[in-house]
Protein backbone atom coordinates (compact mmCIF):
# COMPACT_ATOMS: atom_id res chain seq x y z
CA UNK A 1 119.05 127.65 49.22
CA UNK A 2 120.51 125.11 47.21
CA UNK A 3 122.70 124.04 50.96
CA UNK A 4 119.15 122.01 51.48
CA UNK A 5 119.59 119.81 48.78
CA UNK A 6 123.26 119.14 49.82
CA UNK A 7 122.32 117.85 53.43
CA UNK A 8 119.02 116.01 52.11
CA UNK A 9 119.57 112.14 52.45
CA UNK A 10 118.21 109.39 50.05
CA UNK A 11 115.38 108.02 50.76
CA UNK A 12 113.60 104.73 49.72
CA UNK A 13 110.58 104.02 46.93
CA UNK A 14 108.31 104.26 49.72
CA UNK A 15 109.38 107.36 51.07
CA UNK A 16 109.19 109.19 48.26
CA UNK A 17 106.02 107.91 47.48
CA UNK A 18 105.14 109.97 50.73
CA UNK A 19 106.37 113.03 50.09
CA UNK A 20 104.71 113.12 47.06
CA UNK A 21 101.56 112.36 48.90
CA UNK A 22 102.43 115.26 51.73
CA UNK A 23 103.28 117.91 49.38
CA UNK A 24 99.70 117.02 47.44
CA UNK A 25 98.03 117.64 50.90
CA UNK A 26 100.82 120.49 51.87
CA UNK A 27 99.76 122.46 48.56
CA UNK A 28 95.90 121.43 48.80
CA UNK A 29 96.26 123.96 51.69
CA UNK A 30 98.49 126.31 50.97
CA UNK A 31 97.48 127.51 47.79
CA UNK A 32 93.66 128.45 48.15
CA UNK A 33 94.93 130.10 51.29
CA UNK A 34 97.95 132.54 50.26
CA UNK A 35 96.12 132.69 47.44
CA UNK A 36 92.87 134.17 49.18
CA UNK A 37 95.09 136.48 51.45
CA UNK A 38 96.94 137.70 48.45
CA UNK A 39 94.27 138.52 46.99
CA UNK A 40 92.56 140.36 49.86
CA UNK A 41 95.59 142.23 50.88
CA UNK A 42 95.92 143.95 47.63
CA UNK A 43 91.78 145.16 47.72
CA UNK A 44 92.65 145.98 51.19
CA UNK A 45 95.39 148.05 50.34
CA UNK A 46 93.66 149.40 47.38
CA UNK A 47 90.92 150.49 48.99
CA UNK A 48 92.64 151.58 52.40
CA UNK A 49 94.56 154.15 50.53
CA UNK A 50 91.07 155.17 48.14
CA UNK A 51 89.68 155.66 51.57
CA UNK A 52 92.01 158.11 52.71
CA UNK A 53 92.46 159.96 49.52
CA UNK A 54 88.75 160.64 49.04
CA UNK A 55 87.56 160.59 52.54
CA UNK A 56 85.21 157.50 52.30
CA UNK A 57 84.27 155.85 55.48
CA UNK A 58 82.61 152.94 53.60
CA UNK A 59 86.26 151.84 51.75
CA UNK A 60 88.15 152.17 54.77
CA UNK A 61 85.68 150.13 56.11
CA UNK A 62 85.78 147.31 53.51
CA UNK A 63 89.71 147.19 53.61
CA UNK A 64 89.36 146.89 57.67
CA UNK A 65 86.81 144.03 56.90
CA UNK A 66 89.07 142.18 54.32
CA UNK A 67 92.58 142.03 56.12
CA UNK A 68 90.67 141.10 59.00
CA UNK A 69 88.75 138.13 57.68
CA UNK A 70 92.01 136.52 55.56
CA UNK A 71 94.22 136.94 59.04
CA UNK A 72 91.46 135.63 61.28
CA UNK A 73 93.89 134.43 64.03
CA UNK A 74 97.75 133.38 64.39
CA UNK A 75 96.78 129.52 64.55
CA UNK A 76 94.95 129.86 61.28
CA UNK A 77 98.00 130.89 59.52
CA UNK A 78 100.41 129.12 60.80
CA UNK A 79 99.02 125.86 60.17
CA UNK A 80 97.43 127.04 56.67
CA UNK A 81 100.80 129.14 55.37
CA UNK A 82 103.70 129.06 57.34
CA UNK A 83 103.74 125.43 58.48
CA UNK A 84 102.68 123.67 54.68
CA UNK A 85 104.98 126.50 52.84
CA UNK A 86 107.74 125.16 55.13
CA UNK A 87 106.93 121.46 54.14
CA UNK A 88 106.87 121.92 50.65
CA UNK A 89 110.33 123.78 50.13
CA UNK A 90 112.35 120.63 52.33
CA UNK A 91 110.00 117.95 50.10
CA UNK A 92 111.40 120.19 46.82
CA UNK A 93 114.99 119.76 48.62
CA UNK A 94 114.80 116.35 48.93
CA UNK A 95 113.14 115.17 45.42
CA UNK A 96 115.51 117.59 43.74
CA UNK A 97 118.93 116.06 45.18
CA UNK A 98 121.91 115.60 43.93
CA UNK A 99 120.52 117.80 40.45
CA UNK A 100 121.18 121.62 39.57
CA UNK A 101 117.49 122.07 39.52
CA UNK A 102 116.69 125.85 41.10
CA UNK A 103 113.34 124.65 42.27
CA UNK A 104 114.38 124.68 46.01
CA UNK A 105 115.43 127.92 45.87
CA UNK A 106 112.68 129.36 44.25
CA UNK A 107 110.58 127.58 47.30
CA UNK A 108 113.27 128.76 49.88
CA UNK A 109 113.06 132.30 49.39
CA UNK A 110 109.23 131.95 48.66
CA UNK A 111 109.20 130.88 52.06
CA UNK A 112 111.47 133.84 53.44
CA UNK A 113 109.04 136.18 51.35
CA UNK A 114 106.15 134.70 52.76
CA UNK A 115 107.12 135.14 56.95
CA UNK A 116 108.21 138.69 56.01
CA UNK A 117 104.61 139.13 53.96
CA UNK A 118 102.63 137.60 56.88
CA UNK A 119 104.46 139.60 59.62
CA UNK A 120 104.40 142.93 58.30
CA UNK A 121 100.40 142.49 56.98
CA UNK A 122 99.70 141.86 60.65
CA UNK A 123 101.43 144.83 61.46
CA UNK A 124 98.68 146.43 58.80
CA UNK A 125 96.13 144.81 60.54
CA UNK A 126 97.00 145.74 64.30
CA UNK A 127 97.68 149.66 63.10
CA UNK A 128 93.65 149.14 61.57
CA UNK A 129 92.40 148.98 64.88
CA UNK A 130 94.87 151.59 66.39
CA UNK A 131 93.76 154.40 64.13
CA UNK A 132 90.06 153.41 64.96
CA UNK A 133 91.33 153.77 68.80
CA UNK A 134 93.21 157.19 67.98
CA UNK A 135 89.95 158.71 65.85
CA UNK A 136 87.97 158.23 69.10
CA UNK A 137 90.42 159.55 71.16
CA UNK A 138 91.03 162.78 68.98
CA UNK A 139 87.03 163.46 69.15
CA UNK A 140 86.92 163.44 72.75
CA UNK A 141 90.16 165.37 73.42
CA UNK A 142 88.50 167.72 70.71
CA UNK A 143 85.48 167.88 72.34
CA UNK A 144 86.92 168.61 75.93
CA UNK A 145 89.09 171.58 73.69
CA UNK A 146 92.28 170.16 75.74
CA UNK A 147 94.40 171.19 71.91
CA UNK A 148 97.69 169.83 73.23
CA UNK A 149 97.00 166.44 74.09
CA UNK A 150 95.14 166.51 70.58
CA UNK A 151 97.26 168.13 69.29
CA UNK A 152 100.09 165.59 70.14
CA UNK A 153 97.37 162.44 69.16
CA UNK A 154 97.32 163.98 66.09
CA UNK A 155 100.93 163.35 65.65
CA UNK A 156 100.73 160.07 66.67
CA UNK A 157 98.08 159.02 64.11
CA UNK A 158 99.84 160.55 61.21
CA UNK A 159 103.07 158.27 62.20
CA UNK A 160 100.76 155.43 62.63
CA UNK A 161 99.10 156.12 59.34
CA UNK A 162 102.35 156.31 57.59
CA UNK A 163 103.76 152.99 59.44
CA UNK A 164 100.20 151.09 58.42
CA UNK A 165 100.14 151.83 54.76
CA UNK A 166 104.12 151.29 54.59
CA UNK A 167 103.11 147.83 56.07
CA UNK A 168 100.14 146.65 53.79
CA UNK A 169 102.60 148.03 50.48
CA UNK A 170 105.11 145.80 51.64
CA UNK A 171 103.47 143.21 52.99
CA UNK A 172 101.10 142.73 50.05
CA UNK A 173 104.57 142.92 47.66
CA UNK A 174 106.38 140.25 49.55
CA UNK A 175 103.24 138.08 50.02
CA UNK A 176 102.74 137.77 46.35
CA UNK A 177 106.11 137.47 45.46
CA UNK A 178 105.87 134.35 47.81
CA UNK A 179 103.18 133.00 46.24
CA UNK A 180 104.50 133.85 42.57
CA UNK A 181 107.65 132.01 43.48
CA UNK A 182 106.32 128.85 44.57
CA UNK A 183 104.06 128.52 41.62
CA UNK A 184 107.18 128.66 40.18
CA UNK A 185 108.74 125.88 42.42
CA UNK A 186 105.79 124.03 41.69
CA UNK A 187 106.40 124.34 37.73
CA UNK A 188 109.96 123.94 37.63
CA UNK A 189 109.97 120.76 39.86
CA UNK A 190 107.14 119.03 37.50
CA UNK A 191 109.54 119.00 34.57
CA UNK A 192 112.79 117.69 34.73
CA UNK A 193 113.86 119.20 31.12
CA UNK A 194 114.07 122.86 33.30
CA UNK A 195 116.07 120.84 35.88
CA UNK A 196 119.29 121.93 33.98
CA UNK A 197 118.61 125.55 33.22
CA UNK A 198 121.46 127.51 34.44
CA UNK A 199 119.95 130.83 33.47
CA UNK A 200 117.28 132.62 35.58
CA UNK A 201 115.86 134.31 32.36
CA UNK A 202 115.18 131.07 30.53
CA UNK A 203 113.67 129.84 33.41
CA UNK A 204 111.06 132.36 33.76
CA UNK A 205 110.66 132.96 30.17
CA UNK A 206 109.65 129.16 30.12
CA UNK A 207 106.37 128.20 28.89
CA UNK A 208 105.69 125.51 32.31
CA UNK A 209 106.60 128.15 34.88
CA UNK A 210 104.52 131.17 33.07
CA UNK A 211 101.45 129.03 33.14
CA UNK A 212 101.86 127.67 36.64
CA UNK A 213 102.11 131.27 37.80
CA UNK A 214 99.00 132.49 35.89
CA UNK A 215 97.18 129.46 36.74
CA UNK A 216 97.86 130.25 40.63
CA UNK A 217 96.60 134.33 39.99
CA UNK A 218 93.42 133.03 38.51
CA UNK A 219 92.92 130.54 41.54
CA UNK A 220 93.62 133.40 43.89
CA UNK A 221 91.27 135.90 42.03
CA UNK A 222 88.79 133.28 42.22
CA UNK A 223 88.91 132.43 46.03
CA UNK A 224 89.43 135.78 46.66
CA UNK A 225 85.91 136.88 44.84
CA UNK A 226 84.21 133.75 46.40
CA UNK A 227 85.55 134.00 49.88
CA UNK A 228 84.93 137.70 49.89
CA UNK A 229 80.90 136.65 48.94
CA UNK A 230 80.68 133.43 51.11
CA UNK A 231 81.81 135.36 54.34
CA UNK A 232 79.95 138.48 53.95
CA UNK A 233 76.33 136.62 52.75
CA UNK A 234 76.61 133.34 54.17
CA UNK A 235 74.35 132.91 57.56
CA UNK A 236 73.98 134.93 59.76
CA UNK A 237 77.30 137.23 58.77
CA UNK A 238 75.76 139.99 56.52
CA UNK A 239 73.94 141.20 59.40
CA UNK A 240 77.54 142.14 60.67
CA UNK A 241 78.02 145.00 58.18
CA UNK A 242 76.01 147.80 56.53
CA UNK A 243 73.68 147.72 53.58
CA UNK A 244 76.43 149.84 51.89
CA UNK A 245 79.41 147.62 53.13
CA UNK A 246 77.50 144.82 51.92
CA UNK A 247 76.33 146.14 48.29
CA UNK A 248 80.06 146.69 47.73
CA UNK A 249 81.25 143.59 48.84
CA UNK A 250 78.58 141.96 46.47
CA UNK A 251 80.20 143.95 43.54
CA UNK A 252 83.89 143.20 44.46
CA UNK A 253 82.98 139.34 45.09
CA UNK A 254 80.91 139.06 41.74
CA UNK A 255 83.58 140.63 39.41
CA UNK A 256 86.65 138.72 41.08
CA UNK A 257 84.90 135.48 41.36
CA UNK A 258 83.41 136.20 37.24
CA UNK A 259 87.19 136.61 36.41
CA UNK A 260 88.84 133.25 37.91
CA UNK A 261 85.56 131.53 36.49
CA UNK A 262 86.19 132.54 33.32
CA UNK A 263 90.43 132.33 33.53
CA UNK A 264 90.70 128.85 35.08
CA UNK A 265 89.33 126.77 32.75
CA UNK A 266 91.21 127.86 29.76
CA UNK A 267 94.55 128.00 31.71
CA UNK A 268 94.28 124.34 32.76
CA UNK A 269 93.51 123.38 29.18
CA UNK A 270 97.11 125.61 28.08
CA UNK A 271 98.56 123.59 31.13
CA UNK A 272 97.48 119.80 30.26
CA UNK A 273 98.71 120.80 26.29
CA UNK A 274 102.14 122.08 27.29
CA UNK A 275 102.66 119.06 30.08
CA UNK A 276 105.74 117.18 29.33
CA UNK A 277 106.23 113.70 27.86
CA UNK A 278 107.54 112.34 31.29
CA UNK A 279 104.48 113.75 33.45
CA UNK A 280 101.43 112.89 30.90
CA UNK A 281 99.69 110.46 32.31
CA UNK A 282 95.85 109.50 32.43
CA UNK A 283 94.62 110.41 35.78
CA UNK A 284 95.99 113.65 34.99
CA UNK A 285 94.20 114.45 32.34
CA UNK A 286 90.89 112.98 34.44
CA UNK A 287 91.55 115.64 36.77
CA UNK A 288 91.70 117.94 34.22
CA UNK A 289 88.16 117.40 32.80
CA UNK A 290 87.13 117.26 36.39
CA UNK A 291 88.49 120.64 37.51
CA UNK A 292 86.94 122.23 34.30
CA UNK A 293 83.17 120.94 34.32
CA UNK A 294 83.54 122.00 38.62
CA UNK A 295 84.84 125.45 37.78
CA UNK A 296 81.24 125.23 34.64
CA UNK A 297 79.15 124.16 37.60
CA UNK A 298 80.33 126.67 40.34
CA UNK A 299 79.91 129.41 38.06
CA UNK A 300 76.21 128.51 37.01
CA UNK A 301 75.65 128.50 41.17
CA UNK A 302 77.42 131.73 41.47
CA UNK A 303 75.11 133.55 38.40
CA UNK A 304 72.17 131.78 40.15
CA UNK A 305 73.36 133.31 43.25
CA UNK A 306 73.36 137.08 41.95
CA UNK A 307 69.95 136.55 40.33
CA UNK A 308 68.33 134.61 43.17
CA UNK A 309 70.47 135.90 45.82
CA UNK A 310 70.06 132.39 47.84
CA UNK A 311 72.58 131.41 50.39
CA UNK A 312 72.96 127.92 49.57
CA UNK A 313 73.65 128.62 45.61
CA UNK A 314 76.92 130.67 46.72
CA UNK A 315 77.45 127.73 49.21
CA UNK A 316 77.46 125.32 46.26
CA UNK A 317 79.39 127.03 44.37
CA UNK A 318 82.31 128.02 46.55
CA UNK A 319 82.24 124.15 47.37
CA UNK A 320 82.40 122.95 44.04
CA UNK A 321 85.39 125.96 43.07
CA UNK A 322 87.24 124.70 46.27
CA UNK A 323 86.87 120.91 44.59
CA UNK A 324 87.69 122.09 41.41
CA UNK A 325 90.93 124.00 42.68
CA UNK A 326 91.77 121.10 44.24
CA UNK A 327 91.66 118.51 41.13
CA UNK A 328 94.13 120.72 39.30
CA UNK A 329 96.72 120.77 42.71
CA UNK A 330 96.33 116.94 42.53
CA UNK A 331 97.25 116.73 38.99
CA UNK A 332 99.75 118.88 39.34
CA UNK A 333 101.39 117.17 42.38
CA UNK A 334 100.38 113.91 40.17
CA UNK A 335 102.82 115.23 37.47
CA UNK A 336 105.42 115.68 39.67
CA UNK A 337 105.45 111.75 41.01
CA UNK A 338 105.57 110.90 37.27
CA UNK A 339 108.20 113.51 36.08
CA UNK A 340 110.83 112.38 38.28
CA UNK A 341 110.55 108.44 38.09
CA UNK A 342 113.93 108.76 36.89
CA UNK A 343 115.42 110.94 39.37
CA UNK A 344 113.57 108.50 42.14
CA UNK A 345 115.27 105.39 40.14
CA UNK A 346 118.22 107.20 41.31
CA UNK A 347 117.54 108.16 44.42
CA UNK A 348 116.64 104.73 45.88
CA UNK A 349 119.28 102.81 44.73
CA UNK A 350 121.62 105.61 46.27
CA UNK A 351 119.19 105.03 49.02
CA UNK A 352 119.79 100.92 49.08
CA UNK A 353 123.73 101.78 48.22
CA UNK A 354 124.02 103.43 51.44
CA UNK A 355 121.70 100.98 53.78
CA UNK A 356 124.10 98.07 52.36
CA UNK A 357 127.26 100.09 53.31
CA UNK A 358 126.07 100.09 56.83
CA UNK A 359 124.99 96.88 57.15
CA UNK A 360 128.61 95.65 55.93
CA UNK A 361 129.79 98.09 58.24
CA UNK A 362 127.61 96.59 61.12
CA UNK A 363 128.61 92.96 60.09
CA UNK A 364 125.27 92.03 58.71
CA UNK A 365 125.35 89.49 55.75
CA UNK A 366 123.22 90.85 52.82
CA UNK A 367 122.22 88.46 50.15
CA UNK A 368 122.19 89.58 46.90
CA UNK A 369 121.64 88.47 43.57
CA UNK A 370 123.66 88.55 40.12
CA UNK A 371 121.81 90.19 37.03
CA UNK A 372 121.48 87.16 35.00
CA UNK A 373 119.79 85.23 38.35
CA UNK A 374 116.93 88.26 38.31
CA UNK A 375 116.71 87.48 34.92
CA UNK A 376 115.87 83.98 35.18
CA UNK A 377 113.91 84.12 37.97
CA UNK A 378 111.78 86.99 37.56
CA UNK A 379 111.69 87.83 33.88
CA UNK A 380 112.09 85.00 31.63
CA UNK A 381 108.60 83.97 32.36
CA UNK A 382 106.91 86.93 30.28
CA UNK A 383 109.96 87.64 28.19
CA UNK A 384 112.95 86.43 25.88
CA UNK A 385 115.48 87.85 23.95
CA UNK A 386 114.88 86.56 20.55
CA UNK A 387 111.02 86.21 20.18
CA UNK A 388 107.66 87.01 21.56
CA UNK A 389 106.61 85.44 25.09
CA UNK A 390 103.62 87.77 26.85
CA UNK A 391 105.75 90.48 26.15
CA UNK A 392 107.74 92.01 23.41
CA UNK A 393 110.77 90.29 22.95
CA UNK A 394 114.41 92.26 24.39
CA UNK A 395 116.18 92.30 21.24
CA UNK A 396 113.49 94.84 20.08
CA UNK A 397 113.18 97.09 23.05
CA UNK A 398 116.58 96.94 25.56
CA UNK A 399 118.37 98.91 22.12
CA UNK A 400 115.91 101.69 23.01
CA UNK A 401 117.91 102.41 26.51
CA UNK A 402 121.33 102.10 25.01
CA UNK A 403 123.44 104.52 27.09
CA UNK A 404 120.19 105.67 29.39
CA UNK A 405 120.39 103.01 31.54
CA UNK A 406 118.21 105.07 34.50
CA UNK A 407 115.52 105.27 32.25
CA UNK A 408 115.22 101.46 31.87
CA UNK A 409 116.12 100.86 35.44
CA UNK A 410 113.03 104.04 35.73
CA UNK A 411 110.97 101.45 33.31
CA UNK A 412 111.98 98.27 35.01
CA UNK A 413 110.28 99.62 39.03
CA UNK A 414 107.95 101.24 37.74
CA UNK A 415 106.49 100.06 34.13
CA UNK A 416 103.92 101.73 32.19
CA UNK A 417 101.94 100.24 28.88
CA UNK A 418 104.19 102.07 25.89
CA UNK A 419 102.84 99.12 22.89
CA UNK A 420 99.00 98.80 22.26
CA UNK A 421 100.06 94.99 20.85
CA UNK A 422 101.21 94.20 24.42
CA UNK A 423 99.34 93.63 28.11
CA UNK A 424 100.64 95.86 30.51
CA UNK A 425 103.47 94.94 32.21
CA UNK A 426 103.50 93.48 35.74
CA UNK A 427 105.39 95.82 38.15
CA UNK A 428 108.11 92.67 38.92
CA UNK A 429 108.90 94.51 42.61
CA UNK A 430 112.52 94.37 42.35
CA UNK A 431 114.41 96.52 44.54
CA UNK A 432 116.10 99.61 43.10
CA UNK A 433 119.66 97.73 43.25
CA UNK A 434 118.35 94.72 41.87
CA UNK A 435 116.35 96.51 39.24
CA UNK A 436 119.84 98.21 38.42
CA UNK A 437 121.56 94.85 38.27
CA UNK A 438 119.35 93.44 35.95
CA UNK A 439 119.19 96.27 33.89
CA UNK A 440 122.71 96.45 33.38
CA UNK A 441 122.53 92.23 32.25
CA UNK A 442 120.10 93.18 29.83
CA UNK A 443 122.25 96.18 27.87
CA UNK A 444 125.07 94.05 28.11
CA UNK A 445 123.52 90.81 26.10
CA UNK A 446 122.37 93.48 23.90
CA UNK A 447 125.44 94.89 22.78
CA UNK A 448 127.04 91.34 22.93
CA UNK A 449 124.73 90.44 19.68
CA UNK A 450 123.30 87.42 20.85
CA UNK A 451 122.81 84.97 18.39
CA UNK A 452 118.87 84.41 17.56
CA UNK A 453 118.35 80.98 18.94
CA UNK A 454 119.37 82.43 22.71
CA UNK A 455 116.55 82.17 24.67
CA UNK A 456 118.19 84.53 27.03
């Protein structure tokens, strides 16, 4: 998949600024979704094939209930899977140009899993109601004694049966595969020291991509356990199924919902320790905080639910998990932003490279300005080379960047408070070509040793 990076295009400051924003709303959906349908497949399955081995109309009736609820209708998925999972893996190719990152890849075939997951689960679905059909059918041709035509229904049913629980085994393994592998996407993209990992075994042996993945499974658990309770007790819905039906989905719902509770919080603590230097940043660990006191509050709704069994507790607290969830996908799609500052630094003056080329091309005049002139103009009003102004003076902090000149020009568009003795720096709004141009002034007086007395 890595062909996606090769024909993705540089784009501006702004426009990455707004793929980071669609991929935040992309994954907002996508997750809790594929998550919920993962989850449901695999009770589905599980109890589907419990069904048949011990003959139990109530589990065959729970795993008709449960693949039918998380694949309500073609529209639904489309625009809650198939459409956001395609989004996210041509955001991941175009953030992740021009570097031997796998994280596109892992997204790509995420996404192939994902449309063969989706496709053959409906094909579990549809062969549900077919062996209902084909059950009726065999008692009335039973009834009338006509023993060929049952006789050749028969056949047909045990084909069917064999073709449905094929479906749902493979289905159910590609769909979490898909949903394992962009978790993966997801961590790998976040941290740009796994951008250069060659080796698919210290990829996935890595301690970012092991707790994206297990933080995903414990999402999924949980909106699997709540979904299954919200949509059989909420309104006017448990009057839908049986007592039995009902007591069972109570059970399921509790446990699964008990065990993402309980998981969540402690994985998003692992995750906010092991986040990298070049994604830490405060609003992420705000969302942190937030995500763990809304997972605290939606499971004291959900134990007030089972003891009080009132509607609007399990409302609350499927509310509050669905907020919670999505704090931690905003933090996480907040990392990303941060992480690859540099890699945007990059990217946009690529970007401004190429929009100059064709305005020379098109005979357009660009005006541009030396190093030293950005210098004067822009940043010898807060600082100097040789002594303290508003901030630090150069002599004591260009020396840092010596030989990483796209982390300073990184810094220079988009500074963030590193010395406590220091205000903030003022984002100066250079462009990324000018913020290049001046950064490569600055090193330069640097290594020149400029005597003391040089203002500049």
């Amino acid at each position: 998949m890595d062909f996606l990076k090769d024909i993705a295009v540089p784009q501006s400051l702004e426009h990455f600024h707004l793929l980071v924003l669609v991929s935040t709303i992309s994954a907002l959906v996508f997750i809790p979704y594929v998550g919920f349908v993962a989850g449901s497949s695999i009770l589905s399955l599980w109890y589907d094939r419990k069904g048949r081995r011990e003959q139990n109309a109530l589990f065959l009736q729970f795993a008709h209930d449960l693949i039918d609820g998380a694949l309500f209708n073609k529209t639904l998925v489309a625009f809650l899977a198939v459409l956001p999972g395609l989004s996210l893996v041509f955001i991941y190719a175009q953030i992740l140009q021009r570097t031997p990152s796998s994280g596109v890849s892992l997204a790509g075939f995420g996404f192939l899993f994902l449309v063969a997951g989706l496709v053959l689960l409906y094909s579990f679905k549809y062969t549900f109601r077919v062996q209902d059909i084909l059950g009726s059918y065999q008692q009335l041709l039973k009834n009338q004694s006509r023993k060929q035509e049952f006789e050749n229904a028969a056949s047909y049913q045990k084909s069917n049966t064999q073709a449905h629980l094929r479906s749902g085994r493979y289905g159910t393994f590609f769909l979490l595969a898909a949903y394992i592998l962009y978790s993966a996407a997801a961590g790998v993209t976040a941290n740009p020291l796994l951008w250069d990992l060659d080796s698919s075994v210290e990829l996935f042996i890595s301690p970012d991509v092991w707790l994206k993945v297990i933080e995903s499974v414990f999402i999924s658990i949980g909106i699997t356990g709540l979904g299954i309770l919200y949509f059989t007790f909420s309104g006017k819905k448990q009057m839908d199924r049986t007592p039995d039906c009902s007591s069972l989905a109570k059970i399921i719902g509790t446990r699964f919902s008990i065990i993402g509770l309980l998981g969540l919080p402690i994985t998003t603590l692992f995750n906010i320790a092991a986040i990298s230097e070049q994604a830490a940043t405060g609003p992420n660990y705000a969302l942190a905080s937030v995500a763990v006191i809304f997972f605290f509050l939606s499971a004291h709704f959900i134990y007030g639910y089972t003891k009080l069994l009132q509607p609007a507790a399990l409302t609350a607290g499927f509310a509050l998990f669905f907020i919670a969830a999505g704090a931690l996908i905003v933090s996480s799609n907040l990392a990303l932003g941060t992480a690859a500052r540099q890699q945007l630094a990059v990217l946009a003056f690529a970007h401004d490279k190429s929009l100059e080329e064709l305005k020379s091309s098109l005979g357009v005049i660009a005006v541009s300005f030396t190093g030293e002139e950005i210098y004067t103009t822009r940043c010898e009003s807060c600082h100097l080379f040789d002594r303290k102004k508003v901030g630090p003076p150069y002599q004591e902090t260009v020396p840092n960047y010596q030989g990483r000149k796209a982390e300073l020009v990184s810094f220079i568009l988009h500074p963030v408070k590193k010395n406590p003795d220091y205000p903030p720096m003022q984002n100066p709004g250079l462009k990324p070509a000018e913020a290049d141009s001046v950064a490569s002034y600055l090193l330069r007086r640097i290594a020149a040793a400029i005597p003391s007395g040089d203002k500049k």
